[in-house]
Protein backbone atom coordinates (compact mmCIF):
# COMPACT_ATOMS: atom_id res chain seq x y z
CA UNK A 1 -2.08 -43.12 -13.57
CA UNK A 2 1.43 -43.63 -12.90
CA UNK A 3 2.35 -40.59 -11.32
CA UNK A 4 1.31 -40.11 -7.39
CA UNK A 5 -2.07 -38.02 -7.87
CA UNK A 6 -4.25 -35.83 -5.78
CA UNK A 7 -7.62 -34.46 -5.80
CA UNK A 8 -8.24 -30.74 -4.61
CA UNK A 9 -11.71 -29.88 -4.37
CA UNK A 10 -11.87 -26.00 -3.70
CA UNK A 11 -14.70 -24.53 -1.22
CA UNK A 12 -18.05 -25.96 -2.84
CA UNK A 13 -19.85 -24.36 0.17
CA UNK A 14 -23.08 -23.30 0.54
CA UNK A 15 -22.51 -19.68 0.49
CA UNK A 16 -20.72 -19.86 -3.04
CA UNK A 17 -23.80 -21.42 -4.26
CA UNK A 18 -27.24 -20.82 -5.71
CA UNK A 19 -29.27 -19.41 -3.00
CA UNK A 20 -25.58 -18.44 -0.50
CA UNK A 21 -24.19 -15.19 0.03
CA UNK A 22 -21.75 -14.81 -2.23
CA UNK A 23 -23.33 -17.06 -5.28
CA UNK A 24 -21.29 -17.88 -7.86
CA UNK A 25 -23.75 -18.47 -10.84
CA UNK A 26 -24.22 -22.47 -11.42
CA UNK A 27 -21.95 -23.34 -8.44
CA UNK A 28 -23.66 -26.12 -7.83
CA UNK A 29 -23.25 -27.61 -11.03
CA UNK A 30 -19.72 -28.71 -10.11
CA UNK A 31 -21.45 -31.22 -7.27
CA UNK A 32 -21.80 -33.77 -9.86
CA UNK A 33 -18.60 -33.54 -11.62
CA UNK A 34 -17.04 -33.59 -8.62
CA UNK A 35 -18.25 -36.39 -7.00
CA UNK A 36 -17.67 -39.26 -10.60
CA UNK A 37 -13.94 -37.85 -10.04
CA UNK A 38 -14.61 -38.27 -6.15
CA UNK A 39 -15.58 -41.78 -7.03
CA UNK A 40 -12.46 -42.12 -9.08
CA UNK A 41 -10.26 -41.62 -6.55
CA UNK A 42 -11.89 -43.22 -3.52
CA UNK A 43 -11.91 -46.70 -5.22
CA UNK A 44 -8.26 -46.04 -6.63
CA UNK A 45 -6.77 -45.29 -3.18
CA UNK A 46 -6.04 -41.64 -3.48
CA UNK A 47 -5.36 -38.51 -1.75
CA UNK A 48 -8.64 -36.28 -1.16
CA UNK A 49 -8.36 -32.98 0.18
CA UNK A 50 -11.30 -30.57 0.11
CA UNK A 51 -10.36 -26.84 1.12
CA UNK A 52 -12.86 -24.59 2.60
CA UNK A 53 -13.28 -20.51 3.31
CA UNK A 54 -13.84 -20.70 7.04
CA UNK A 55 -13.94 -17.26 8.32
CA UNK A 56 -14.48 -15.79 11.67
CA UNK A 57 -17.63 -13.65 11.90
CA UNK A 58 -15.62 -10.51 12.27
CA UNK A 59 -12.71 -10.13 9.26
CA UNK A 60 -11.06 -7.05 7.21
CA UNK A 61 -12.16 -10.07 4.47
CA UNK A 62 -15.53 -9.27 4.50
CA UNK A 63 -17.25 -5.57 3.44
CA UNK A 64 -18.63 -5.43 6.82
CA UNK A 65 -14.82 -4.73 8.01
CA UNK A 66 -13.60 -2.99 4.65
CA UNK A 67 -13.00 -6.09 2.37
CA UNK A 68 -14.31 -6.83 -0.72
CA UNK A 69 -17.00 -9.54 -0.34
CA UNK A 70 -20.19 -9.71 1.84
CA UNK A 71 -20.02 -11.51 5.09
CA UNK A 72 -19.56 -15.79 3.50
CA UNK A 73 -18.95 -19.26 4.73
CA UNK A 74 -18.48 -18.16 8.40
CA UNK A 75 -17.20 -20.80 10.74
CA UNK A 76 -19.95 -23.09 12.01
CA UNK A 77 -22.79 -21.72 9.92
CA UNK A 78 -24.75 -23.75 7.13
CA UNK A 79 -23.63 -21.23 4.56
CA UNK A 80 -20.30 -22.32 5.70
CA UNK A 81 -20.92 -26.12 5.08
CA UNK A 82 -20.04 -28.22 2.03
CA UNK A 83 -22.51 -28.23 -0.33
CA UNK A 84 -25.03 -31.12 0.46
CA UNK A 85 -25.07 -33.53 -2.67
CA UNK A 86 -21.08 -33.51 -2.22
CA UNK A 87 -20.26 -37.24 -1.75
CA UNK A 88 -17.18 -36.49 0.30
CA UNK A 89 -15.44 -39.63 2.13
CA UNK A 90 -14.58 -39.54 5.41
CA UNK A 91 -10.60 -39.74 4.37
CA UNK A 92 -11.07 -37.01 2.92
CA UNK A 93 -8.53 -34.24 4.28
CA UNK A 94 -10.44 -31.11 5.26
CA UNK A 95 -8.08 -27.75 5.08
CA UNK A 96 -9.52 -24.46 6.23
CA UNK A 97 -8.46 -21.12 4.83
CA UNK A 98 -9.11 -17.42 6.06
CA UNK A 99 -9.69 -18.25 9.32
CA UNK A 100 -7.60 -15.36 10.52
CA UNK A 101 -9.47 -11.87 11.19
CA UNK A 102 -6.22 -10.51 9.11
CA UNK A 103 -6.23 -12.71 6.53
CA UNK A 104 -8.10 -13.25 2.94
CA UNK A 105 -6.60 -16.51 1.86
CA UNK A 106 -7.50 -17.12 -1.26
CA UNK A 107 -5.38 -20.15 -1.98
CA UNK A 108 -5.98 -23.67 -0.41
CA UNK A 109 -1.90 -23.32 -0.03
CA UNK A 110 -2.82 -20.93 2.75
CA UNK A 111 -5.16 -23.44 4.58
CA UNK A 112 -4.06 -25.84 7.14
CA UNK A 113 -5.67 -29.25 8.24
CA UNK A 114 -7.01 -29.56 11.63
CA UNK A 115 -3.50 -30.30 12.96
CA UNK A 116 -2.17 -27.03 11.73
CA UNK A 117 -0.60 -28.62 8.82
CA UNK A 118 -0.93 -26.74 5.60
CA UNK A 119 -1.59 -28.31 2.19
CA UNK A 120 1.84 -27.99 0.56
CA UNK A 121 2.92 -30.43 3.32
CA UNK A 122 0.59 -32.83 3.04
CA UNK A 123 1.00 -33.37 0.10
CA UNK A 124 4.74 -33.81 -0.13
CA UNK A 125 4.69 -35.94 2.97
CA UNK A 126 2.62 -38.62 0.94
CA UNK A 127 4.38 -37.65 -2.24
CA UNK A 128 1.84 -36.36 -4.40
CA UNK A 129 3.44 -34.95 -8.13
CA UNK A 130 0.32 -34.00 -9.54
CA UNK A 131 -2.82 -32.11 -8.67
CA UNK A 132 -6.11 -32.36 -10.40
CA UNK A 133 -8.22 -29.00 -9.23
CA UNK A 134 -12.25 -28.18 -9.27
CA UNK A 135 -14.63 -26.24 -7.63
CA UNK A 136 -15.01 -22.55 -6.79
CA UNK A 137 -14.61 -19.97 -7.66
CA UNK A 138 -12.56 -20.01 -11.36
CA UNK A 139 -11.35 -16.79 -11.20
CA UNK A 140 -10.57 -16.56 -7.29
CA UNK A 141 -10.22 -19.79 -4.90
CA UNK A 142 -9.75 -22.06 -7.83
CA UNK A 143 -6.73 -19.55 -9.53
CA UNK A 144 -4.81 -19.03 -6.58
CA UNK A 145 -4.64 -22.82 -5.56
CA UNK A 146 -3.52 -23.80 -8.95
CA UNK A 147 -0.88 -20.99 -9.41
CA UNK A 148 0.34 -21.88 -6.05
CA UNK A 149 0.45 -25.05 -6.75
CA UNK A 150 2.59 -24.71 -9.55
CA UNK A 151 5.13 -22.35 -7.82
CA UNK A 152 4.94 -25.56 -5.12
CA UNK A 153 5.99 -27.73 -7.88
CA UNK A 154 3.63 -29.64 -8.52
CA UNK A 155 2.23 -30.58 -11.88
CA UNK A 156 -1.67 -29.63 -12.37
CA UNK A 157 -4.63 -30.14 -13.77
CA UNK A 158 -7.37 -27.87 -14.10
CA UNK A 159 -10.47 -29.68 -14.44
CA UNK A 160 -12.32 -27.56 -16.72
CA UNK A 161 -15.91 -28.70 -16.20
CA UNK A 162 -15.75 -28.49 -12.34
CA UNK A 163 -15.33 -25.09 -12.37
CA UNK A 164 -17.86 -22.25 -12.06
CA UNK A 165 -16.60 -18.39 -12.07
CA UNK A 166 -17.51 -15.30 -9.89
CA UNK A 167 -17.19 -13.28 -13.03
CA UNK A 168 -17.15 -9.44 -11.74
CA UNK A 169 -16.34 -9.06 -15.17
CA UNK A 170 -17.72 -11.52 -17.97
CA UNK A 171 -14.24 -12.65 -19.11
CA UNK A 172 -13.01 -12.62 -15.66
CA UNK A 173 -13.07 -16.74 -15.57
CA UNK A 174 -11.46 -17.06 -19.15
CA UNK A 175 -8.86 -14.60 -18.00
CA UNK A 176 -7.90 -16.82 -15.01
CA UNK A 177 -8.10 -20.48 -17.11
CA UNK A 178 -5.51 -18.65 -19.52
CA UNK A 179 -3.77 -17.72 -16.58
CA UNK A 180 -3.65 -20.94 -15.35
CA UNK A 181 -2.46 -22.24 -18.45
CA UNK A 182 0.30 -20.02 -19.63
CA UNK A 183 1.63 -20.63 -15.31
CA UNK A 184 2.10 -24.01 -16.48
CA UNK A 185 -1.53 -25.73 -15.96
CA UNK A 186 -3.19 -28.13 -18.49
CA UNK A 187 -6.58 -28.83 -18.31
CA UNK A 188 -9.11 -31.79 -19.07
CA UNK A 189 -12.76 -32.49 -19.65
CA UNK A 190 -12.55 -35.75 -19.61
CA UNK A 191 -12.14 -38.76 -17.47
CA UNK A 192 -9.13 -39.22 -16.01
């Protein structure tokens, strides 16, 4: 890899899979995808970041205050954890999203680190060009951090078997990988 690369793991949380919540059927099939390209990058050197739905109890996000979704990964709450079997690092960068009672943040561009420092800057400051995405949801979480991404300006990769949809729809997860794709995404299956 030639070009300065990052890995964005999106929200594999409890909540989002088998057993959470809000499951997202087969979530937790991403844990093991995740962590060979964890592995990957640890013993390469690079950039980590894992982003993570950490809501307050009380949000317009949740259908308990007139959003969409039942109440999901709330802040300090095992639903709210990383799934288990994820072999995160320790340098791994941890950025929180929707942790505003206003807010829905979908898009790990609209989390911030524990400094207050949000994604897009990180990034930059160690001067990442290209992402490579996974984790959940396809056709929420996942979508809006890619398309974001791009419109950031940074290249990206969707990687297409570390991805599990929500699916309200059946096509709802093709829809967004097409998306993704015609935005300017590529995708892989294979080993980086």
């Amino acid at each position: 890899m030639e070009e300065k690369v990052a890995l964005v793991i999106v929200d594999v949380q409890n909540d989002f899979c088998p057993g959470g919540s809000l499951s997202v059927a087969e979530g937790d099939q991403v844990v093991a995808v995740l962590n060979r390209h964890i592995e990957k990058f640890f013993s390469a050197g690079l950039p980590i970041f894992a982003t993570r739905d950490w809501h307050p109890a009380n949000t317009r996000h949740f259908n308990t205050g007139g959003g969409q979704w039942p109440p999901h990964c709330v802040q300090n709450t095992e639903g709210g954890k990383f799934h288990p079997d994820l072999a995160l690092p320790k340098s791994a960068v941890i950025i929180s999203k929707g942790v505003s009672p206003d807010a829905d943040s979908y898009s790990g561009f609209e989390a911030t680190d524990a400094a207050g420092v949000g994604l897009g800057q990180r990034l930059r400051r160690l001067g990442v060009e290209r992402l490579f995405v996974g984790g959940l949801a396809t056709d929420y979480c996942v979508k809006f951090t890619v398309l974001d991404g791009l419109k950031e300006g940074f290249k990206v990769t969707l990687l297409e078997d570390a991805v599990r949809g929500v699916n309200l729809r059946p096509s709802d997860s093709a829809q967004a990988i097409e998306e993704m794709v015609r935005a300017g995404a590529d995708r892989s299956t294979a080993s980086i």
